[in-house]
C-alpha atoms as a PDB file:
ATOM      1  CA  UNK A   1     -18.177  15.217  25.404  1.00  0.00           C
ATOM      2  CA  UNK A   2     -18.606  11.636  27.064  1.00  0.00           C
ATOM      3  CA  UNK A   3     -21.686  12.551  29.938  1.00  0.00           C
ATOM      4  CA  UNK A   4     -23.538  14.728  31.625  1.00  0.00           C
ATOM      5  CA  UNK A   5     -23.771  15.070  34.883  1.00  0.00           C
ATOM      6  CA  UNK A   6     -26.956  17.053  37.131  1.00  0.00           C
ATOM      7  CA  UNK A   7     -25.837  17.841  40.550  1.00  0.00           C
ATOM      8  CA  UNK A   8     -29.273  18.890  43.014  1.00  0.00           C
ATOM      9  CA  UNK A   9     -28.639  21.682  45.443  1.00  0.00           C
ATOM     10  CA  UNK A  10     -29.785  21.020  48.995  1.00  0.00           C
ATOM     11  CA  UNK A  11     -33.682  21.263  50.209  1.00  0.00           C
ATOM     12  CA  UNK A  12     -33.313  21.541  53.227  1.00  0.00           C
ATOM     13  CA  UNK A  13     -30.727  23.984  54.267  1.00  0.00           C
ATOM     14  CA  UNK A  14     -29.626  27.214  53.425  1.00  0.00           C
ATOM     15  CA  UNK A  15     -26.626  27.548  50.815  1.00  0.00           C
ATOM     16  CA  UNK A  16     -23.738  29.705  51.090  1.00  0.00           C
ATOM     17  CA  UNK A  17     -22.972  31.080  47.269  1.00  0.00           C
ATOM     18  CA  UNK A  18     -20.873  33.637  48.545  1.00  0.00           C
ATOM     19  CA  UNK A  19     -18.174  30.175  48.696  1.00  0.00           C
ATOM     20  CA  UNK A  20     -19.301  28.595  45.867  1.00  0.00           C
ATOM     21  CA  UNK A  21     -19.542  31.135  43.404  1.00  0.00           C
ATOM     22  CA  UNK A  22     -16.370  32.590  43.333  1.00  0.00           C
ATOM     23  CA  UNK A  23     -15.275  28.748  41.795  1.00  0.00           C
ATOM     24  CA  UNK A  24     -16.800  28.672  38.901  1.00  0.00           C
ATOM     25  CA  UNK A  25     -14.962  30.314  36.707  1.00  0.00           C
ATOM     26  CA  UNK A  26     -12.036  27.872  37.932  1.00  0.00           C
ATOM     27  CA  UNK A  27     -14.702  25.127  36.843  1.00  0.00           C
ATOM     28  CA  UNK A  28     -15.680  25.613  32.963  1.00  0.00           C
ATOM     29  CA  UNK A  29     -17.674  22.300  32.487  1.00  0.00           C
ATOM     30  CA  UNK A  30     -19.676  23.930  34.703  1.00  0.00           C
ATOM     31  CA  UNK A  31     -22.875  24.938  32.517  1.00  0.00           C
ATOM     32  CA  UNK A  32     -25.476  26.322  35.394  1.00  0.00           C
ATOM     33  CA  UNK A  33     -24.911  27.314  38.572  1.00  0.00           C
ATOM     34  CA  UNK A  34     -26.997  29.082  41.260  1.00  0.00           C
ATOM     35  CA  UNK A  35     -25.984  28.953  44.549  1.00  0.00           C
ATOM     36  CA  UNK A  36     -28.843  31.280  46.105  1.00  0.00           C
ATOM     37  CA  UNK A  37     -32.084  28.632  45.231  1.00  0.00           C
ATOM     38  CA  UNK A  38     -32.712  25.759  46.858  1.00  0.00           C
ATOM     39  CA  UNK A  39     -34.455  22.424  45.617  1.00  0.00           C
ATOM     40  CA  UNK A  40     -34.614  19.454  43.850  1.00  0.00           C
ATOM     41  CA  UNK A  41     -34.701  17.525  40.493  1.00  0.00           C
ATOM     42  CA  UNK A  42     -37.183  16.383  38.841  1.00  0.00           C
ATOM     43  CA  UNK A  43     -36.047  13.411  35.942  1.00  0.00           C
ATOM     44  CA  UNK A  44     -37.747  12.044  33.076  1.00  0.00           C
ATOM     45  CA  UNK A  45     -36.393   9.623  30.617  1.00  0.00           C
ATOM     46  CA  UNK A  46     -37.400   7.664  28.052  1.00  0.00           C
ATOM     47  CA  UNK A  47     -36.019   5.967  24.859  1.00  0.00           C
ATOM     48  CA  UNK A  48     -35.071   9.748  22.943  1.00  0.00           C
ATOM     49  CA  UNK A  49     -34.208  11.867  25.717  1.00  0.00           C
ATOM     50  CA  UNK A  50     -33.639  12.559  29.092  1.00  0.00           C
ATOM     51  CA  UNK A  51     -34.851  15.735  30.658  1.00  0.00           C
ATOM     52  CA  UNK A  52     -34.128  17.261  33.973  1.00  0.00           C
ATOM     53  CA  UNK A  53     -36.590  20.284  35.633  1.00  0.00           C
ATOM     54  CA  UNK A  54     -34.660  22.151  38.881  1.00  0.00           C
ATOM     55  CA  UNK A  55     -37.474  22.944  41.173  1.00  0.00           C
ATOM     56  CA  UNK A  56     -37.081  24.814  43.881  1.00  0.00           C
ATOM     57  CA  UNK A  57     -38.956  26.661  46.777  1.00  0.00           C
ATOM     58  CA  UNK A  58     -39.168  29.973  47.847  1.00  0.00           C
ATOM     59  CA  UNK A  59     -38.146  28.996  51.310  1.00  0.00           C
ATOM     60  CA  UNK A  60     -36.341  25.884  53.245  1.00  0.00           C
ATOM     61  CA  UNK A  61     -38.192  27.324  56.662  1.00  0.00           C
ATOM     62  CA  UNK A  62     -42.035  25.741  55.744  1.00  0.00           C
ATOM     63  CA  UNK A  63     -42.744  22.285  54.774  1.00  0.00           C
ATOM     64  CA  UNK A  64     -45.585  23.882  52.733  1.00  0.00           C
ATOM     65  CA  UNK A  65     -43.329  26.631  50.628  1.00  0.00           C
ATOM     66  CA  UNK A  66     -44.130  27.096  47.209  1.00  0.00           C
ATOM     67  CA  UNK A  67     -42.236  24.984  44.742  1.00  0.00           C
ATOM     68  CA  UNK A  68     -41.707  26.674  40.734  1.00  0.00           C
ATOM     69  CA  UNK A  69     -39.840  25.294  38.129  1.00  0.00           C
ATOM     70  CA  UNK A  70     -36.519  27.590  37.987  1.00  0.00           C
ATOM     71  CA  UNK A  71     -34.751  25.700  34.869  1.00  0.00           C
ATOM     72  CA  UNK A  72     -35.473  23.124  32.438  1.00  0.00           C
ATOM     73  CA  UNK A  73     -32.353  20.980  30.899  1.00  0.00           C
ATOM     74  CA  UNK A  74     -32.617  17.802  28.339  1.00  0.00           C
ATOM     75  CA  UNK A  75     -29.979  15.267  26.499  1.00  0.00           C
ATOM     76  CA  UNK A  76     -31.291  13.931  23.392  1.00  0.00           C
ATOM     77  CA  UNK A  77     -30.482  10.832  22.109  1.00  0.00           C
ATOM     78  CA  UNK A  78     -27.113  11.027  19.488  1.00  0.00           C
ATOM     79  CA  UNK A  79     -26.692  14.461  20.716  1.00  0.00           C
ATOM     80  CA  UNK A  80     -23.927  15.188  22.922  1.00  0.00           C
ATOM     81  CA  UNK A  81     -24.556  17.776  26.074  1.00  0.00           C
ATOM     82  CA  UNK A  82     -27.238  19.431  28.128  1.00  0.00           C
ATOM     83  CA  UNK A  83     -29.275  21.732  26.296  1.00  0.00           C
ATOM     84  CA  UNK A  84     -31.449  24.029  28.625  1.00  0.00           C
ATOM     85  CA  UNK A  85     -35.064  24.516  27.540  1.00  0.00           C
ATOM     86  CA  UNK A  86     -35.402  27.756  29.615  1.00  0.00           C
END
């Protein structure tokens, strides 16, 4: 394994996983995928790791939806991959 690579979903419009879906299985470097959520990441890195939280909101309708932390993902230093936390 050379990288990793964290790709966001939108925040601001709804998704369509009834097209995405379907491709995964075509895709096995794929490691997470959930086409139904929508948010953001949130990144911290420092000199051992980098970790990456998906937070998303329980609607893209109101400015003021609720945000939660959905999954948790970190690359260690000398350790190839993503490893999700939960």
């Amino acid at each position: 394994m050379v990288a990793s690579e964290f790709v966001g979903t939108s925040i601001s419009s709804n998704g369509d996983a009834e097209v995405y879906g379907p491709m995964i299985k075509f895709n096995p470097h794929i490691r997470f995928f959930d086409g139904n959520r929508r948010g953001y990441l949130h990144c911290k890195l420092d000199r051992s790791q980098l970790r990456a939280d998906l937070q998303v909101v329980t609607t893209v309708s109101r400015s003021d939806a609720p945000q939660s932390t959905f999954a948790s993902f970190v690359v260690e230093h000398g350790r190839p991959g993503a490893h999700r936390l939960h």
